[in-house]
Protein backbone atom coordinates (compact mmCIF):
# COMPACT_ATOMS: atom_id res chain seq x y z
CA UNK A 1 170.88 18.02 86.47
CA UNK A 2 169.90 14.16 86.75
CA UNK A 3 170.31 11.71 83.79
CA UNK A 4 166.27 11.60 83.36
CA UNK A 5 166.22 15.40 83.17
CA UNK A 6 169.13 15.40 80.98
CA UNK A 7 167.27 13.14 78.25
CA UNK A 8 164.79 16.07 78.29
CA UNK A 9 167.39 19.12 77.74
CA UNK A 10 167.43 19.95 74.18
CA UNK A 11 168.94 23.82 72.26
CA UNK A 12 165.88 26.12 72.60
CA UNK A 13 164.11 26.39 69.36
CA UNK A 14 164.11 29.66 68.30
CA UNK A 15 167.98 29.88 69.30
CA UNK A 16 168.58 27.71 65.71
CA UNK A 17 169.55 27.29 63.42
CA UNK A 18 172.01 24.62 64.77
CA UNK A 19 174.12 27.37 67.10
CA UNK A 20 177.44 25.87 64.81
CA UNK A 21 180.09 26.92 66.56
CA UNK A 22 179.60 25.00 69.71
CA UNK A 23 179.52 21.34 68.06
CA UNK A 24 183.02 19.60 68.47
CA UNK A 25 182.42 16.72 66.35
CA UNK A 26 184.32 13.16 67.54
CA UNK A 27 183.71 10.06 65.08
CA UNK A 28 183.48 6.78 67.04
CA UNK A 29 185.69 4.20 65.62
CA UNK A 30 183.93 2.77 63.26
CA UNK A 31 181.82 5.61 61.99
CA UNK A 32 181.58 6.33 58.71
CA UNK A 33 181.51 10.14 59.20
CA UNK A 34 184.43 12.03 58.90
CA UNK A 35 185.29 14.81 61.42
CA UNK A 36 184.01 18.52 60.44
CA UNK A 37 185.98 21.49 60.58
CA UNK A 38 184.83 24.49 62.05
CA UNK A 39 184.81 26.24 59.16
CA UNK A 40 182.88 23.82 57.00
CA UNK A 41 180.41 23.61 59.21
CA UNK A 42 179.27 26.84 59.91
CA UNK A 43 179.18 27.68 55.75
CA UNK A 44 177.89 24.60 54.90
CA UNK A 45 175.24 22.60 57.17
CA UNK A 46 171.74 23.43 56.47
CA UNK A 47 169.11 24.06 58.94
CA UNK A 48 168.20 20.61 60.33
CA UNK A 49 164.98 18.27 59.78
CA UNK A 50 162.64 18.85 62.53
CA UNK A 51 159.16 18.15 63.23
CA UNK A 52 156.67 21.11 63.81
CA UNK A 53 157.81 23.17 66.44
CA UNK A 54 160.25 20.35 67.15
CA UNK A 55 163.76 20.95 68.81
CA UNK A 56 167.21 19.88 67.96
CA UNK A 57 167.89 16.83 69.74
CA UNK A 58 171.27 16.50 72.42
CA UNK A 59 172.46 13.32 71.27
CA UNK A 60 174.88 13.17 74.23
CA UNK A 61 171.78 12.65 76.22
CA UNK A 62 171.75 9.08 74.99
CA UNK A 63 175.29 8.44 76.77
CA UNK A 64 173.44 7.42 79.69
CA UNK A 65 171.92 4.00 77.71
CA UNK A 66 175.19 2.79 76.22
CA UNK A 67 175.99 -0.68 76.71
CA UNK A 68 172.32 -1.28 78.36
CA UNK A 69 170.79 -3.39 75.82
CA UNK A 70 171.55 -5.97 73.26
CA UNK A 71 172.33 -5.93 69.77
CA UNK A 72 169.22 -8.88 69.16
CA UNK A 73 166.88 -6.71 71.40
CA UNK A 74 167.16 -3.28 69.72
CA UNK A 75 166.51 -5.08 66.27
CA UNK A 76 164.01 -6.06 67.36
CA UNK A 77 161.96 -3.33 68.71
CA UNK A 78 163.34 -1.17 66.06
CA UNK A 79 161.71 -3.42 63.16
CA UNK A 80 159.08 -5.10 64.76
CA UNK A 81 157.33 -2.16 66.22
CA UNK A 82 159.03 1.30 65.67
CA UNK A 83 159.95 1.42 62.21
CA UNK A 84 156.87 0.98 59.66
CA UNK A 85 159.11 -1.20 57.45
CA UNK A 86 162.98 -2.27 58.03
CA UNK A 87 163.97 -0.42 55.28
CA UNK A 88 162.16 2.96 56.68
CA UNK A 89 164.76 3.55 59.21
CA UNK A 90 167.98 1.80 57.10
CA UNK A 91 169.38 5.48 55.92
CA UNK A 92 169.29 6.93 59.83
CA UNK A 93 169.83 3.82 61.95
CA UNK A 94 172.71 1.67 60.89
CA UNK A 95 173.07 -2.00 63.02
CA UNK A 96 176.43 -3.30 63.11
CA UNK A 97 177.60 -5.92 65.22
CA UNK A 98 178.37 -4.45 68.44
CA UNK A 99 176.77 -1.23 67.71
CA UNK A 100 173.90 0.92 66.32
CA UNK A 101 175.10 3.64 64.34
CA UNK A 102 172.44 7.13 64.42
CA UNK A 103 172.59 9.74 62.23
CA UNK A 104 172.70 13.08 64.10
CA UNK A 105 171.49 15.39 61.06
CA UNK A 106 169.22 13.47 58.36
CA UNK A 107 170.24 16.18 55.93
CA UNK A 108 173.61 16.86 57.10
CA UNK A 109 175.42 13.26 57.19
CA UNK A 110 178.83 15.45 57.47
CA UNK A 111 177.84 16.19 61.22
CA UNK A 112 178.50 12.49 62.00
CA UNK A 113 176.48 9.29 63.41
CA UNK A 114 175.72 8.32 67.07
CA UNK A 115 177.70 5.82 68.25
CA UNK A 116 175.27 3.65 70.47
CA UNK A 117 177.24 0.40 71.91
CA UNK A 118 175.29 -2.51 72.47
CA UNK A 119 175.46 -4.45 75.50
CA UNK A 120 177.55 -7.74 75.21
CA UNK A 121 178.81 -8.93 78.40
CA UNK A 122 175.65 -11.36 79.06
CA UNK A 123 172.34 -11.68 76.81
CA UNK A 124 170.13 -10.10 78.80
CA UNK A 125 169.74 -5.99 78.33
CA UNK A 126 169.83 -3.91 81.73
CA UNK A 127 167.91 -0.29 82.31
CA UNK A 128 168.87 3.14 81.94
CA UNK A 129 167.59 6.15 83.66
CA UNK A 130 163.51 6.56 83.56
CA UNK A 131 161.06 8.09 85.83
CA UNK A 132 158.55 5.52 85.23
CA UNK A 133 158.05 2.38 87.24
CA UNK A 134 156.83 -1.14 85.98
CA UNK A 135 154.43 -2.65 88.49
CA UNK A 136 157.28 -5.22 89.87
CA UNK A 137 158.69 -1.87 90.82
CA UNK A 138 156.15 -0.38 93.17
CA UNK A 139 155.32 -2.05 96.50
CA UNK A 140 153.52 -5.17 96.58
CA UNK A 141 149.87 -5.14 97.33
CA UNK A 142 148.51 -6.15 100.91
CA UNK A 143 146.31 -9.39 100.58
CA UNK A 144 142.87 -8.32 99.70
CA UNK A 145 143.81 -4.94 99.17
CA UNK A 146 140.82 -2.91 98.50
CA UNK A 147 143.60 -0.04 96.77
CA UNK A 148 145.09 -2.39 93.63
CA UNK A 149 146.47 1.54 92.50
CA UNK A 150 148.00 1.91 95.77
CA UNK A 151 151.27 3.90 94.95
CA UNK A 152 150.82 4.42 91.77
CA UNK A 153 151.21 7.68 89.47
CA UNK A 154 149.06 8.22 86.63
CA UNK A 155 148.73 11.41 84.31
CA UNK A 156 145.57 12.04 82.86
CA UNK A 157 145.62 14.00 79.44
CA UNK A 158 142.33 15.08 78.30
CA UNK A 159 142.54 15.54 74.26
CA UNK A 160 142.08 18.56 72.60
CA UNK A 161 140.61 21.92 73.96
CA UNK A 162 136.98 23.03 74.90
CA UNK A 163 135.27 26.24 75.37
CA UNK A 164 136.21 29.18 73.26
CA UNK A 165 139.16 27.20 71.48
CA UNK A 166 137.42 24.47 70.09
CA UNK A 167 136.95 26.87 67.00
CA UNK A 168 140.79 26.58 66.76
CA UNK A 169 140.91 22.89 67.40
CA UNK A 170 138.49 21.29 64.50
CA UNK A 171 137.17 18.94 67.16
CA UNK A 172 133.58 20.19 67.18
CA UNK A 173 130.57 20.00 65.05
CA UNK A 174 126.85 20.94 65.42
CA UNK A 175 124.72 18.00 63.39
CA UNK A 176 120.50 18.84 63.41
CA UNK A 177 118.30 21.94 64.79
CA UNK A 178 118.18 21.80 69.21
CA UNK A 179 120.59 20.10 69.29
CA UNK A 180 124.42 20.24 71.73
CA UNK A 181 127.32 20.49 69.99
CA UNK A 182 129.97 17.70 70.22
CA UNK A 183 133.28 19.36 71.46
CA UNK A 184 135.69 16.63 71.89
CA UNK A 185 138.01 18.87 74.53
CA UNK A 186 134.75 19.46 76.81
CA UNK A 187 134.28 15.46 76.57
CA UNK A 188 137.61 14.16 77.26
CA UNK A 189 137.75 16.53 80.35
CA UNK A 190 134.16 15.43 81.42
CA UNK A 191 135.66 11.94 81.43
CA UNK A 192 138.98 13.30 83.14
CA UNK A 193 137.28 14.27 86.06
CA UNK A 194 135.58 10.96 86.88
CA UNK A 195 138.71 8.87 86.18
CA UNK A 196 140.48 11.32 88.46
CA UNK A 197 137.61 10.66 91.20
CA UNK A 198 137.95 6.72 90.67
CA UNK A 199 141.14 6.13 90.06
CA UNK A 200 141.95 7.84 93.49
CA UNK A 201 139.83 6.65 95.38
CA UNK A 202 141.73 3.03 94.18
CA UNK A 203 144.69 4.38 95.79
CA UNK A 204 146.56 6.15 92.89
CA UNK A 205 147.99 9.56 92.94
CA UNK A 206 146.23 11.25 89.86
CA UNK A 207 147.32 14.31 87.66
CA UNK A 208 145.50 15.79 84.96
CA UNK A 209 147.89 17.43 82.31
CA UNK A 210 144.98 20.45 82.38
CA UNK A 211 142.69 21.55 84.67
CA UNK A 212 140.19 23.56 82.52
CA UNK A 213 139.07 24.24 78.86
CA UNK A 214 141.85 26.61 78.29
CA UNK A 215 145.33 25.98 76.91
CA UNK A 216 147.96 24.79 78.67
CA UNK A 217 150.48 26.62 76.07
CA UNK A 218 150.98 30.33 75.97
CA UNK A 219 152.27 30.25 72.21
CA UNK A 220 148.61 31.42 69.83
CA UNK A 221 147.90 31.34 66.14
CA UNK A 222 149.07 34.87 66.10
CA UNK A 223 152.50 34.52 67.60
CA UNK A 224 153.35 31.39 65.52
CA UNK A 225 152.72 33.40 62.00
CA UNK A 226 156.81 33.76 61.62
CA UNK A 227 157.55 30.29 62.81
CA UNK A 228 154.95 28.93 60.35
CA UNK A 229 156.09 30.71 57.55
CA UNK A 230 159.78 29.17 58.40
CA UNK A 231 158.72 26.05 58.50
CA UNK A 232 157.28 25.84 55.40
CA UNK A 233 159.63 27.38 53.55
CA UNK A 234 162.36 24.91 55.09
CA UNK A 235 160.28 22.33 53.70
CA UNK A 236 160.17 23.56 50.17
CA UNK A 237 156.58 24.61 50.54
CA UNK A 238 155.27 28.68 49.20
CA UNK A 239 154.50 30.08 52.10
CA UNK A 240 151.21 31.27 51.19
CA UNK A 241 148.95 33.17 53.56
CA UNK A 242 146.37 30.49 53.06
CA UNK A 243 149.07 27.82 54.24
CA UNK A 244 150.73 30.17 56.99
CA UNK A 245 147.26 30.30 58.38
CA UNK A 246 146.60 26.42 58.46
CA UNK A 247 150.46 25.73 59.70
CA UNK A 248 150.33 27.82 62.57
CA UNK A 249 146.70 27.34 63.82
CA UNK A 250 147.76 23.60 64.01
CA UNK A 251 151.10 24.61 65.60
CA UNK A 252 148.66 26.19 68.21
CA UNK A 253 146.00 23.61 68.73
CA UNK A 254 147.97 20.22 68.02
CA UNK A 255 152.04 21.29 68.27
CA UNK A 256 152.65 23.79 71.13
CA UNK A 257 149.90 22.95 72.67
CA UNK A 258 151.19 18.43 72.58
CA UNK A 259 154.41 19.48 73.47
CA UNK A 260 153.24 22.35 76.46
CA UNK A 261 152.00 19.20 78.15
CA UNK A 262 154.45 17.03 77.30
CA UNK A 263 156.83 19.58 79.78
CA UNK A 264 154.13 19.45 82.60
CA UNK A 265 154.02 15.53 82.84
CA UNK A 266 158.28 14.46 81.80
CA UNK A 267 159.67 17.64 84.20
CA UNK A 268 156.62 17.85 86.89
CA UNK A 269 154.43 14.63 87.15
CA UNK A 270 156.33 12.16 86.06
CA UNK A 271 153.98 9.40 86.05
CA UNK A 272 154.19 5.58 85.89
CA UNK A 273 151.69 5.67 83.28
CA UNK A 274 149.62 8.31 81.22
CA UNK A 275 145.90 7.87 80.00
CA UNK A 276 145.24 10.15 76.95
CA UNK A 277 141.69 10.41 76.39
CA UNK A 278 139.87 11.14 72.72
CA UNK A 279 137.09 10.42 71.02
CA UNK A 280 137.03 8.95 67.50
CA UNK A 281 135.62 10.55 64.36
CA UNK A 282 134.72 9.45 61.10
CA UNK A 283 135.65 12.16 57.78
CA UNK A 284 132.61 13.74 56.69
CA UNK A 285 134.35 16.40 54.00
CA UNK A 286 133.34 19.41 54.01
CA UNK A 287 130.39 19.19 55.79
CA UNK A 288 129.51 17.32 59.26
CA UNK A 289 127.52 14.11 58.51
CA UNK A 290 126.15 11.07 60.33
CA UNK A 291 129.11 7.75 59.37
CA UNK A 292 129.03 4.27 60.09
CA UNK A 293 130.63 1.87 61.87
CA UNK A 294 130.88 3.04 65.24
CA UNK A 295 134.09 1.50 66.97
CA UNK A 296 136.80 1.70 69.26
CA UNK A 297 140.85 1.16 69.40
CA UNK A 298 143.89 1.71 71.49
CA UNK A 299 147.10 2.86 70.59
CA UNK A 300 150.47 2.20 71.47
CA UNK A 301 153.82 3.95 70.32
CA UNK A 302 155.14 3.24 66.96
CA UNK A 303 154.78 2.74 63.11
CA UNK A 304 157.29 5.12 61.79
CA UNK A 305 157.65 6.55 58.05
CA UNK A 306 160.70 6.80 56.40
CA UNK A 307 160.00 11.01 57.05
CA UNK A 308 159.17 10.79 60.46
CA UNK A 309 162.36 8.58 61.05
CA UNK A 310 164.34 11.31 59.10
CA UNK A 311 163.37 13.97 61.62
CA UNK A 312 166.08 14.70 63.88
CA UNK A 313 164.33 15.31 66.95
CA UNK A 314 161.57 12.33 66.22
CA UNK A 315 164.57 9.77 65.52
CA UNK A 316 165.43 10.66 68.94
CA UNK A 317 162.43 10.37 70.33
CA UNK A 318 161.95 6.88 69.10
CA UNK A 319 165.03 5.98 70.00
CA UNK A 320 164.56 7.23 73.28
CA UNK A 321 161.56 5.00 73.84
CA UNK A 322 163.54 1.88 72.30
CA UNK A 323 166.49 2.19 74.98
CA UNK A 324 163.56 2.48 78.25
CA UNK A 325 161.93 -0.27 76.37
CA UNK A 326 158.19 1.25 77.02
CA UNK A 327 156.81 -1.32 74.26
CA UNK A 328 156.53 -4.03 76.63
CA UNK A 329 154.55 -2.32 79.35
CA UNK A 330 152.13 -0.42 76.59
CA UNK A 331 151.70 -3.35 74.91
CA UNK A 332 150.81 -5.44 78.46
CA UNK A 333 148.66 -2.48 79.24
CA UNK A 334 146.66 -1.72 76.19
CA UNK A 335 146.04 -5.61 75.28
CA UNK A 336 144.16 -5.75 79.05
CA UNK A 337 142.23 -2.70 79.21
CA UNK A 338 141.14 -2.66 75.47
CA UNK A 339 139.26 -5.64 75.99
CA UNK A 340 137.80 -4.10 79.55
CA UNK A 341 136.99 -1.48 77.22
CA UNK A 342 135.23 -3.16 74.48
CA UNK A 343 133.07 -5.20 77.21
CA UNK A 344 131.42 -1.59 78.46
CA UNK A 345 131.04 -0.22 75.38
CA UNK A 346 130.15 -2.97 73.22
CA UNK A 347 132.12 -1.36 70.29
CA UNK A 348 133.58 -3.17 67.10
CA UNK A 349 137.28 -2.79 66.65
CA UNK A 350 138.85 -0.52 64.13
CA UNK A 351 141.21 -1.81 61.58
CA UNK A 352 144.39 0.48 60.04
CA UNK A 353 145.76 -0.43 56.46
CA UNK A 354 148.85 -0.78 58.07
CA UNK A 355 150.67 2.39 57.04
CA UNK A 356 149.15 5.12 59.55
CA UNK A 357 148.74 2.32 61.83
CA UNK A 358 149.86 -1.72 62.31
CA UNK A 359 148.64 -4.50 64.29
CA UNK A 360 152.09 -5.38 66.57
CA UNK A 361 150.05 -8.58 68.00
CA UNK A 362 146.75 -10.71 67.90
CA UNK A 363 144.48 -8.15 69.74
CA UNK A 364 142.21 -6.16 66.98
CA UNK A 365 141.98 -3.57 69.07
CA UNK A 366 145.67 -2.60 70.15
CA UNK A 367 147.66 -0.59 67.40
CA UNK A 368 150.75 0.81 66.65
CA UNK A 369 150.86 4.67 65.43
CA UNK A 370 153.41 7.66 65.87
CA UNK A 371 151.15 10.52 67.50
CA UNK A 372 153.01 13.64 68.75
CA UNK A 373 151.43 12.99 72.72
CA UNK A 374 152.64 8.93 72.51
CA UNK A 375 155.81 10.09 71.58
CA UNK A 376 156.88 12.91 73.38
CA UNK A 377 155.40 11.60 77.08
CA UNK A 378 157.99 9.85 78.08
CA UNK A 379 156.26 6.79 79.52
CA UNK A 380 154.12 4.03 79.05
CA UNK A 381 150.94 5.80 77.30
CA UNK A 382 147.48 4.29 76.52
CA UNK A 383 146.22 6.53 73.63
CA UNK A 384 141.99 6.18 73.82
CA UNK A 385 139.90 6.15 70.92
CA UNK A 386 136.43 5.10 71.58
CA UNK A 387 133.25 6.28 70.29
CA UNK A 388 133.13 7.78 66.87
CA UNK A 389 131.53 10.96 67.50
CA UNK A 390 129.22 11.25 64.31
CA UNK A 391 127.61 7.88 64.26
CA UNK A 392 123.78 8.44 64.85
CA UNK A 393 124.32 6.46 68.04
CA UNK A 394 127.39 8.07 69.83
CA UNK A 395 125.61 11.48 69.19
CA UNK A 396 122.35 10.50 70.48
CA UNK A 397 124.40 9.67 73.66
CA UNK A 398 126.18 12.93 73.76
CA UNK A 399 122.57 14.64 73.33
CA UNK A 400 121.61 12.46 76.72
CA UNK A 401 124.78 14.12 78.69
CA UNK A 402 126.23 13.11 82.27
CA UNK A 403 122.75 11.37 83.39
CA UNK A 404 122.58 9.30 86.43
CA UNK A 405 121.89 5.58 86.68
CA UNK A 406 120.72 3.87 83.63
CA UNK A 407 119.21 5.11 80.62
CA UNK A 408 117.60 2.94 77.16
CA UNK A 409 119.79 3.97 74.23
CA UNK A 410 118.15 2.10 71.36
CA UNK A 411 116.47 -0.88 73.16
CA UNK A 412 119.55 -1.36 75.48
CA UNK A 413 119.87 0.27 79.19
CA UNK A 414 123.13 2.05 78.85
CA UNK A 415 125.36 4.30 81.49
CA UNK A 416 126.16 7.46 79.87
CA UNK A 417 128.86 7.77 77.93
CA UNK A 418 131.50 9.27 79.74
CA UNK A 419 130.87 7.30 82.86
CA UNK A 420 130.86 4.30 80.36
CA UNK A 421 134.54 5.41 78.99
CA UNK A 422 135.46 5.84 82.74
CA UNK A 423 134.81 2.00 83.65
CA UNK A 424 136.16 0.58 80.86
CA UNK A 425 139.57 2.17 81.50
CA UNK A 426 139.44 2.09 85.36
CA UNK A 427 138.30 -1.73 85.37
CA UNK A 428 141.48 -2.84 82.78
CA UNK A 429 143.75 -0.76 85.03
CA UNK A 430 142.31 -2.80 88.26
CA UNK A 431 142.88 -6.04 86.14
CA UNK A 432 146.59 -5.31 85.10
CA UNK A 433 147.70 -4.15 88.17
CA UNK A 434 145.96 -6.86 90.71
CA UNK A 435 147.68 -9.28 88.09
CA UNK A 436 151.20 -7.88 87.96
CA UNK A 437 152.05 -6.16 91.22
């Protein structure tokens, strides 16, 4: 087993809680845990803080980072991007001098802290082990290349699920009589397939995390009941059958499903970049209704609570991201083709309050925001969200499907809109990479 695949071996889920006897627990100097005994831990740790369907992290897989960047550098990302505020991630993540100490159990301080050494010997950090490539990294471009993707990898996840899960995924909605149904997994998939087309025929090697408008998991709302139940009761939640219910259909559609493909691109594709493709939606309660503005953002790892940083396996996660120092290249990414993206479509940006989401720089349409698919992909990841799906506009569109050629959408000849969504991503990525490589 490699160092990259190593980052990605974690205790199987349902073989918690914890497995106590195998953890031999050494304090780094400096720590201020104090080694467990045996016996005290096996009476006394409780189960561990874990996101839905979430696994207990392998700390250990961090050896392969120590002493690869600098004390100044992993402030920074850690508090300028990652962490919602400073103080969110001061009772997990303590910065010393030479060090960053991690707590391994949020809830269990006894089990001891991380020892992560910073790098010291120069001021400049180095790299660990990724799969991922920065565009210095991949062969430089023949003069008037007609290929600028030439060599490049690129995972394509199309959000949600169509067909006969939508009803399971709360991504669909009928508005008027004779009319189509939006079902944001058919979409993104719709739009899938012509970035696929494009972006190879620009020379990149293209994956799509699924193929169809099935499930990439084999977990289902039935065989998550018991794991639901657990999980809210380890949260101090009744574990109603009204709650069970809503915890384990969103295990389905959103957790097993997230993390199913999160396997298939870190173990199989390994990409240099990953593309995950939604479409936006304003609340309408209860019922589906027509909302204004219509608009468009991209996001980019980060923004952190206080409880997501006190997840084990999420701490980790982040963490994880801080060491490869992905930031930078989502950042360089996201600021190019969200502009290429708001020239086709001709959509406003979207503005967070700057708790589920904050601006990290001057582009108003680039955020920061902790989604399960931007955190457990292990690469750079441009996280789409064009196109609010019930504004008047966006559903007269969707009405219009996959024409050819141009069409007049109120007063203005448009392409439709998946073809639309298409350009705008494939022209930023021609942009960036011409620029860079």
């Amino acid at each position: 087993m490699n160092a990259v695949q190593e980052i990605h071996r974690f205790f199987p889920r349902r073989a918690l809680p914890l497995l106590a006897g195998v953890f031999f627990f050494l304090c780094s100097p400096g720590s201020p845990a104090e080694t467990v005994t045996q016996e005290e831990t096996d009476f006394t740790a409780p189960f561990p803080v874990i996101a839905r369907l979430g696994q207990v992290p392998d700390w250990s897989a961090l050896d392969a980072y120590q002493g690869t960047i600098t004390r100044e550098e992993f402030t920074y990302l850690l508090n300028h991007c990652y962490a919602r505020r400073p103080e969110d991630a001061a009772d997990c993540i303590r910065i010393q001098t030479d060090r960053a100490l991690i707590l391994k159990q949020s809830n269990f301080p006894e089990r001891g802290w991380y020892d992560l050494r910073f790098r010291t010997e120069d001021d400049l950090s180095t790299d660990g082990p990724r799969f991922w490539r920065r565009p210095t990294e991949i062969d430089d471009l023949p003069a008037n290349s007609t290929k600028p993707l030439e060599g490049l990898r690129i995972a394509i996840d199309p959000g949600h699920i169509g067909g006969k899960w939508v009803t399971w995924d709360d991504r669909h909605f009928l508005l008027g009589k004779d009319t189509i149904p939006v079902k944001e997994g058919e979409m993104t998939l719709i739009v899938a397939r012509l970035l696929e087309r494009d972006l190879s025929l620009l020379g990149a090697t293209v994956y799509l995390t699924r193929e169809s408008n099935n499930p990439t998991t084999s977990e289902r709302v039935e065989t998550l009941q018991e794991e639901a139940r657990a999980y809210l009761t380890r949260r101090g939640q009744i574990p109603s059958p009204g709650l069970i219910a809503s915890t384990a259909k969103a295990m389905f559609a959103i957790s097993s499903e997230i993390r199913s493909r999160g396997v298939i691109l870190n173990e199989s594709i390994r990409p240099d970049l990953a593309l995950c493709l939604h479409f936006d939606a304003s609340p309408w309660g209860g019922k589906p209704a027509f909302r204004s503005p219509n608009h468009l953002h991209l996001l980019i790892n980060g923004c952190y609570s206080r409880g997501e940083i006190a997840e084990d396996d999420t701490r980790f996660e982040m963490t994880l991201r801080i060491l490869q120092r992905i930031y930078y290249e989502e950042l360089a990414l996201s600021d190019v083709v969200s502009k290429t993206m708001q020239k086709e479509t001709r959509l406003p940006a979207f503005h967070y309050d700057g708790k589920s989401g904050m601006s990290v720089n001057d582009n108003e349409l680039v955020w920061a925001r902790n989604l399960l698919a931007n955190r457990v992909f292990s690469c750079p990841v441009l996280f789409f969200e064009p196109f609010c799906m019930n504004h008047r506009e966006t559903h007269l569109r969707v009405q219009e499907g996959p024409y050819e050629g141009l069409r007049e959408i109120n007063g203005i000849y448009r392409k439709n809109i998946y073809q639309e969504y298409a350009d705008g991503v494939t022209s930023g990525l021609i942009r960036y990479y011409r620029k860079k490589r």
